[in-house]
Protein backbone atom coordinates (compact mmCIF):
# COMPACT_ATOMS: atom_id res chain seq x y z
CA UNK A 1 -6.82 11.79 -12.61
CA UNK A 2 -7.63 9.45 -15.25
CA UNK A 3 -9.10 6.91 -13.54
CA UNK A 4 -11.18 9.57 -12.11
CA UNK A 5 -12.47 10.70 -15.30
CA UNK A 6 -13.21 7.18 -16.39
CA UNK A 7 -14.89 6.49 -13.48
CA UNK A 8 -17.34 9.50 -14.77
CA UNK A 9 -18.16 8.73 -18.08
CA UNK A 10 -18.79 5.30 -16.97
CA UNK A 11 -20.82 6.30 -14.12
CA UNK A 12 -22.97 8.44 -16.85
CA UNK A 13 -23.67 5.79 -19.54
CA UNK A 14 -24.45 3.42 -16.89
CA UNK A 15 -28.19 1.40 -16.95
CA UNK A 16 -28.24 -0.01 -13.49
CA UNK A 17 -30.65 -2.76 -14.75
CA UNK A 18 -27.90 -4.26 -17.34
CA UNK A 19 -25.29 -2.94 -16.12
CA UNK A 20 -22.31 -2.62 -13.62
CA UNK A 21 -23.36 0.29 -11.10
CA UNK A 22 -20.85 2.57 -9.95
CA UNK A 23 -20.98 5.03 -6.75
CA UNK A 24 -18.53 8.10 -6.57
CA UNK A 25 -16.83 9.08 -3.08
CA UNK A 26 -16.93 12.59 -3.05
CA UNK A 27 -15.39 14.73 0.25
CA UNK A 28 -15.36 18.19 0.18
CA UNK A 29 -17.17 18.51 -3.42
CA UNK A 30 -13.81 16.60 -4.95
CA UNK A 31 -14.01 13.17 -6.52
CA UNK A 32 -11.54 10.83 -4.22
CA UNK A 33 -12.36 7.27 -5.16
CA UNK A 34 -15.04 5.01 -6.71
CA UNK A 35 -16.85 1.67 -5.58
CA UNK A 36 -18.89 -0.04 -8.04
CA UNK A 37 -21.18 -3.40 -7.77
CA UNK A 38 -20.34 -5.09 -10.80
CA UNK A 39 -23.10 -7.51 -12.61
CA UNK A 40 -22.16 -11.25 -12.61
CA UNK A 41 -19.74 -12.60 -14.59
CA UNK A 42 -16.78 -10.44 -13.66
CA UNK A 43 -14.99 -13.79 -11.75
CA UNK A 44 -14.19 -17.55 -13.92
CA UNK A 45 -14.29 -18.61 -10.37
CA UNK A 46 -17.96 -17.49 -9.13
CA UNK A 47 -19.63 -16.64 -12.13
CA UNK A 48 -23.05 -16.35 -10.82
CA UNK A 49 -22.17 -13.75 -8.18
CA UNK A 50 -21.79 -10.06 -8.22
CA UNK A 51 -18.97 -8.71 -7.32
CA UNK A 52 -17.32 -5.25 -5.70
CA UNK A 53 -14.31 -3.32 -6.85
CA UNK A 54 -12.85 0.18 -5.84
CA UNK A 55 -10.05 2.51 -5.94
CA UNK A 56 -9.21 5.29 -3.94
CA UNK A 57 -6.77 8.58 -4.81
CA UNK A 58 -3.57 8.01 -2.34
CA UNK A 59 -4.46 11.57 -0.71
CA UNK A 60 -7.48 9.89 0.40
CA UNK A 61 -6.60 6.88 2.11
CA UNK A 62 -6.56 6.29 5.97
CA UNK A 63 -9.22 8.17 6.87
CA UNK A 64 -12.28 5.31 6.71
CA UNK A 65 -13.89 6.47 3.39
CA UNK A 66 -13.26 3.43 1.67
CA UNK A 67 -15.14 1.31 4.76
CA UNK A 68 -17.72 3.50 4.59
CA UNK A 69 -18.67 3.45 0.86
CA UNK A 70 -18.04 -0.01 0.67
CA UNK A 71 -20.36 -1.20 3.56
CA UNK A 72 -23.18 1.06 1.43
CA UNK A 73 -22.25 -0.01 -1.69
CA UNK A 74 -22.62 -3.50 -0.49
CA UNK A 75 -26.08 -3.19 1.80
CA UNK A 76 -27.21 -1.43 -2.13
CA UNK A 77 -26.28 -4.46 -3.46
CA UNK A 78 -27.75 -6.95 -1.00
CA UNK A 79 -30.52 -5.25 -0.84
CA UNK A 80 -30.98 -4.36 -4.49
CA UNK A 81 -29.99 -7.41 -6.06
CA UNK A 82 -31.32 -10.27 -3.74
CA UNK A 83 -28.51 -12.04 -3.82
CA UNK A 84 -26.93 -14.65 -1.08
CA UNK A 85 -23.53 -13.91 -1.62
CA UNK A 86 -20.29 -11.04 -3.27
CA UNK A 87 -16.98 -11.93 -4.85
CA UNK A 88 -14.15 -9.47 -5.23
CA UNK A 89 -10.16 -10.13 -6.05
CA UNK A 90 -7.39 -8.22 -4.83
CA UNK A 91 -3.77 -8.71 -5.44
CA UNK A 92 -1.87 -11.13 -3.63
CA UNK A 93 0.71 -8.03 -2.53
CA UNK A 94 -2.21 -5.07 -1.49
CA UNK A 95 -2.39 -6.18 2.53
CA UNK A 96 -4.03 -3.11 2.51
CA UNK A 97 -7.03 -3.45 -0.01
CA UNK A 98 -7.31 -7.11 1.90
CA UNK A 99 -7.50 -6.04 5.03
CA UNK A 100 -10.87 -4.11 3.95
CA UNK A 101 -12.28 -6.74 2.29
CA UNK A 102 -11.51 -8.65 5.74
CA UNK A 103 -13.10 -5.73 7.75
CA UNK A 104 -16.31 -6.30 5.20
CA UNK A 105 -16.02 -9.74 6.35
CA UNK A 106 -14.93 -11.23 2.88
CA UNK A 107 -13.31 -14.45 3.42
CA UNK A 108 -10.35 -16.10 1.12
CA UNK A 109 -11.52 -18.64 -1.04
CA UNK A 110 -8.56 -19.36 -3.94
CA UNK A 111 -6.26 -17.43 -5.81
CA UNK A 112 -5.85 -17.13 -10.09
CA UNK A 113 -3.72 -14.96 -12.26
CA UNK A 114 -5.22 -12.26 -13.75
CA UNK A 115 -3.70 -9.56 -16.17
CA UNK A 116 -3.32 -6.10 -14.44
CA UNK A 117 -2.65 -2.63 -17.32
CA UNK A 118 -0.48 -0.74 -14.97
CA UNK A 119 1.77 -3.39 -14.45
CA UNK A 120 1.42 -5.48 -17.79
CA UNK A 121 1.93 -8.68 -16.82
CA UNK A 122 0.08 -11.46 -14.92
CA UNK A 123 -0.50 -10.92 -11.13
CA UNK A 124 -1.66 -13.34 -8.54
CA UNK A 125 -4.93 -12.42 -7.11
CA UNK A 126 -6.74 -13.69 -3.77
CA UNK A 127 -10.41 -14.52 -4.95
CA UNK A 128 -12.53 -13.65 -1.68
CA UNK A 129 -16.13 -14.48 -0.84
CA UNK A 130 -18.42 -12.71 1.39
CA UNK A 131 -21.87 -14.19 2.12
CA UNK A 132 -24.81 -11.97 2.99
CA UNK A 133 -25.42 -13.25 6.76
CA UNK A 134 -21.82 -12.58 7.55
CA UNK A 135 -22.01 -8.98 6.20
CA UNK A 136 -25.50 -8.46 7.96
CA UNK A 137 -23.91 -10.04 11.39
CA UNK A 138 -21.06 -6.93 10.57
CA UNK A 139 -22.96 -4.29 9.15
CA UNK A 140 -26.76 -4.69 9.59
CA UNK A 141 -29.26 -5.92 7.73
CA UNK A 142 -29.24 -4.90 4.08
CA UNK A 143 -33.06 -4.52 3.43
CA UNK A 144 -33.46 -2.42 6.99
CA UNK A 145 -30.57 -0.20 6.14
CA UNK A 146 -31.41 0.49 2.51
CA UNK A 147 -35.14 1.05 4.17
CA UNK A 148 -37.35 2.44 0.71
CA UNK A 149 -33.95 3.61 -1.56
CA UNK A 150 -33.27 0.70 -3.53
C-alpha cells in the first residue's frame, strides 16, 4: 500500500495549473489504482508533450478499470490541455500495460533505457505516441465528452 499512500499525498499537494494531475480509481470506497496526466517534460524523447502513467493494485486488474480511467483521464487531458498529441513508456516486458496503451490507440514510436526503483537497474522501455484524432476516432471527442468539467 505504499504506492497507494503516495499516490495521496501527491494527489493533495497537487496545483493542476503547474503541476502533474493525478486521478484516484476508487471501487467500492477502496483506493485500487491511480492515473495521472503528467505536465511536459516527463519524456527526453517528446519533451513538449504530456504524458499518462498508471498503476493498478493486482486485486484489481482484469476487470476494465484501468480502460476506463484511462480513456477519462485522457479526454481530461485533451480537452483540458489543448494539446495535439500524449506520450507514455511502458516496459519492454509488461504485454499487459501495452496492450492498454494499444486499446487507447497509442502507437510505438522508439524504445530508451530508463532506471526503474523496484528493480534497480536500467530497463528497456517502449516510448508510445498517441495523437488526439486517433483517440477521438476510439473514444469520442474530448471537448464533447468533457462537455463544461474541464
Amino acid at each position: 500500500m505504499t504506492e497507494a499512500k503516495a499516490f495521496i499525498e501527491q494527489a493533495s499537494a497537487a496545483n493542476p495549473k503547474t503541476d502533474s494531475f493525478p486521478f484516484a480509481i476508487d471501487h467500492n470506497g477502496q483506493l485500487i489504482g491511480g492515473v495521472e496526466v503528467q505536465k511536459p517534460g516527463d519524456l527526453n524523447e517528446f519533451p513538449e508533450l504530456p504524458t499518462i502513467s498508471y498503476w493498478l493494485s493486482e486485486a484489481a486488474q482484469g476487470h476494465g478499470y484501468m480502460i476506463e480511467a484511462c480513456v477519462a483521464a485522457l479526454h481530461w487531458g485533451f480537452a483540458r490541455a489543448a494539446c495535439d498529441s500524449f506520450a507514455a513508456r511502458v516496459f519492454a516486458t509488461n504485454y499487459s500495460s501495452q496492450k492498454l496503451l494499444k486499446k487507447l490507440g497509442f502507437e510505438a514510436a522508439g524504445v530508451c533505457l530508463r532506471y526503474s526503483k523496484p528493480l534497480q537497474q536500467d530497463v528497456e522501455n517502449i516510448i508510445m505516441h498517441l495523437p488526439r484524432d486517433r483517440f477521438e476516432a476510439l473514444h469520442g471527442d474530448a471537448d464533447i465528452m468533457m462537455g463544461g468539467a474541464v
